[in-house]
Protein backbone atom coordinates (compact mmCIF):
# COMPACT_ATOMS: atom_id res chain seq x y z
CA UNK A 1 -2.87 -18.49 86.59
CA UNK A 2 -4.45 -15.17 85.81
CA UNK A 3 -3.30 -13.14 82.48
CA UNK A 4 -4.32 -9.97 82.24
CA UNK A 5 -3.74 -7.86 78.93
CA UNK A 6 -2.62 -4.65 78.96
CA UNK A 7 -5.06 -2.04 77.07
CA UNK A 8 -3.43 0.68 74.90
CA UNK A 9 -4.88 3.58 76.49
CA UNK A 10 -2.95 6.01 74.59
CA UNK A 11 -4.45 8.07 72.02
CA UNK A 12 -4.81 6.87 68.54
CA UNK A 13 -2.67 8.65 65.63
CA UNK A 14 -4.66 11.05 63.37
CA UNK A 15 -3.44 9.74 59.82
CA UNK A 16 -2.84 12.75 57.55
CA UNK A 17 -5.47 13.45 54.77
CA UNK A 18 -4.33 11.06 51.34
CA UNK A 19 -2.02 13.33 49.05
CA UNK A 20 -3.74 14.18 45.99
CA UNK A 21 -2.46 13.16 42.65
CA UNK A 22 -1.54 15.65 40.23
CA UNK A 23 -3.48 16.62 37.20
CA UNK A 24 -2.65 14.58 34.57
CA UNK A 25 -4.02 15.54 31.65
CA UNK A 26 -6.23 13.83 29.10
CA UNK A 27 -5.34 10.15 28.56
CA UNK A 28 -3.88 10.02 24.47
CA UNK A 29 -4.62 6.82 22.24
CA UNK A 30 -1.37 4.96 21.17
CA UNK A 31 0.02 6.18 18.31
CA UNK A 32 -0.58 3.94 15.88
CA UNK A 33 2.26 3.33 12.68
CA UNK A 34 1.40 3.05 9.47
CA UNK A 35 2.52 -0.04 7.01
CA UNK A 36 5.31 -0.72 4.44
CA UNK A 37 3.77 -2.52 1.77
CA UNK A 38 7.54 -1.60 -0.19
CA UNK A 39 9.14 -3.18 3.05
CA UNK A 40 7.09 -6.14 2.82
CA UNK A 41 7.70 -6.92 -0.43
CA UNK A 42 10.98 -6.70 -0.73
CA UNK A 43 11.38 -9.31 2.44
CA UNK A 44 9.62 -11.91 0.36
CA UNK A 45 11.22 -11.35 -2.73
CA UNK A 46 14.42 -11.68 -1.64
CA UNK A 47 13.33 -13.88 1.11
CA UNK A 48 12.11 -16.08 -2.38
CA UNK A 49 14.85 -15.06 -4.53
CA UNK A 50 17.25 -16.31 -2.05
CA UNK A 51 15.70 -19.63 -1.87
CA UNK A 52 15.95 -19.86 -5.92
CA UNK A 53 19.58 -18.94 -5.89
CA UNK A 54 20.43 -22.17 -4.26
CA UNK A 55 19.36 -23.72 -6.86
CA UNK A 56 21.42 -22.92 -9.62
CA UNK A 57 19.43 -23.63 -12.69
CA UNK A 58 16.45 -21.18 -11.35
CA UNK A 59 19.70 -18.05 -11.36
CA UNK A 60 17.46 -16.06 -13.80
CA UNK A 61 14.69 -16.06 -11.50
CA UNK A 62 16.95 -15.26 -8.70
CA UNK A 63 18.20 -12.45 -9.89
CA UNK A 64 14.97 -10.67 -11.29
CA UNK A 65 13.62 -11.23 -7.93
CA UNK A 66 17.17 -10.17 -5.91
CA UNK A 67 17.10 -6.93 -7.75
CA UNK A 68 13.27 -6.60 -7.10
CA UNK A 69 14.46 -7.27 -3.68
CA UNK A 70 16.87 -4.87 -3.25
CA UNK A 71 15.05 -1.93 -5.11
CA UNK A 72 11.78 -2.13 -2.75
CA UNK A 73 14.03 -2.44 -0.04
CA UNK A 74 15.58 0.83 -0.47
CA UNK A 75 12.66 2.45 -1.06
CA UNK A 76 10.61 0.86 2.09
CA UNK A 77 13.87 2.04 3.87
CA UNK A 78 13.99 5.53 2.63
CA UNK A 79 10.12 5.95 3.37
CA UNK A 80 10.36 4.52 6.67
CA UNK A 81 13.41 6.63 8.02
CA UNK A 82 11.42 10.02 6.26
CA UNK A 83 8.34 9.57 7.53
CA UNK A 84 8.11 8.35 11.55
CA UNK A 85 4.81 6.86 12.26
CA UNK A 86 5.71 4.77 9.04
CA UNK A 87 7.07 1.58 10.46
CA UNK A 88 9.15 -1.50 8.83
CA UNK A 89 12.70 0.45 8.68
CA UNK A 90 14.13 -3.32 9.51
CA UNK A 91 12.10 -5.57 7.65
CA UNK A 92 13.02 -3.04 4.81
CA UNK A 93 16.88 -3.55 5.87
CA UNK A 94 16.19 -7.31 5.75
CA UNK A 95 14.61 -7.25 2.79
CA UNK A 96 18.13 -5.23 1.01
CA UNK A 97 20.38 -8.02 2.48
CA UNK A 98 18.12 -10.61 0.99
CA UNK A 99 18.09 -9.26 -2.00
CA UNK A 100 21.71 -8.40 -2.28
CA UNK A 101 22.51 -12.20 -1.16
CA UNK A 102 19.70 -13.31 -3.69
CA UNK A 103 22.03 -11.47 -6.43
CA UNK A 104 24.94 -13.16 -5.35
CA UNK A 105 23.59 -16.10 -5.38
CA UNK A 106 21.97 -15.55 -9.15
CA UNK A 107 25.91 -14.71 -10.52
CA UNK A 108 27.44 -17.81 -8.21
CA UNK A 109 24.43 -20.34 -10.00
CA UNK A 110 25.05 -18.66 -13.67
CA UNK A 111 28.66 -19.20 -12.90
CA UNK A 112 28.29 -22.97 -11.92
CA UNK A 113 25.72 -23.33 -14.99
CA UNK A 114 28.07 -22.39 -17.81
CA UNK A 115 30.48 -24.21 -15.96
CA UNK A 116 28.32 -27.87 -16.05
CA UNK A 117 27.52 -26.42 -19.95
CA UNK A 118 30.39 -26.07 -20.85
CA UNK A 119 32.61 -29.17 -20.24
């Protein structure tokens, strides 16, 4: 048995000319944000002061470092939402409920101190 193969005799297709990309500018380095040193801070105080305020005897040290807490994380917060390229708005936010939970613990372990004191 013979096979024969058929030859494309037609005419190849011209492919049209590759489309040209648009001009597209200079390339830009990433913008880069800046830290929150107040943001940071008031993460690990109240990060810290939360930890003490389960312990109620260390209350007093709870509470300096809840308010601590709390104060740098409202200003990390306000500098953060001011300024745009600064970044750590949510550490910041973490670092408020920390230290607001760091407080309550502080007035829940004074509580259960004069408590054990005073029967």
């Amino acid at each position: 048995m013979v096979t024969t193969r058929e030859v494309n005799t037609a005419t190849p297709e011209v492919m049209p000319p590759p489309a040209t990309m648009p001009y597209q500018g200079l390339p830009t380095a990433p913008v880069q944000t800046r830290g929150n040193g107040m943001a940071v801070a008031s993460f690990v105080l109240g990060l810290i002061g939360a930890l003490f305020g389960l312990i109620p005897i260390l209350a007093m040290f709870a509470l300096l470092l809840g308010v601590l807490g709390l104060t740098f994380g409202l200003v990390g917060h306000r500098a953060a939402v001011n300024d745009p390229l600064r970044g750590g708005k949510g550490m910041a936010l973490a670092g408020v409920i920390l230290g607001s939970l760091a407080i309550g613990l502080a007035i829940l372990g004074f509580v259960i101190v004069a408590n054990a004191f005073s029967s």
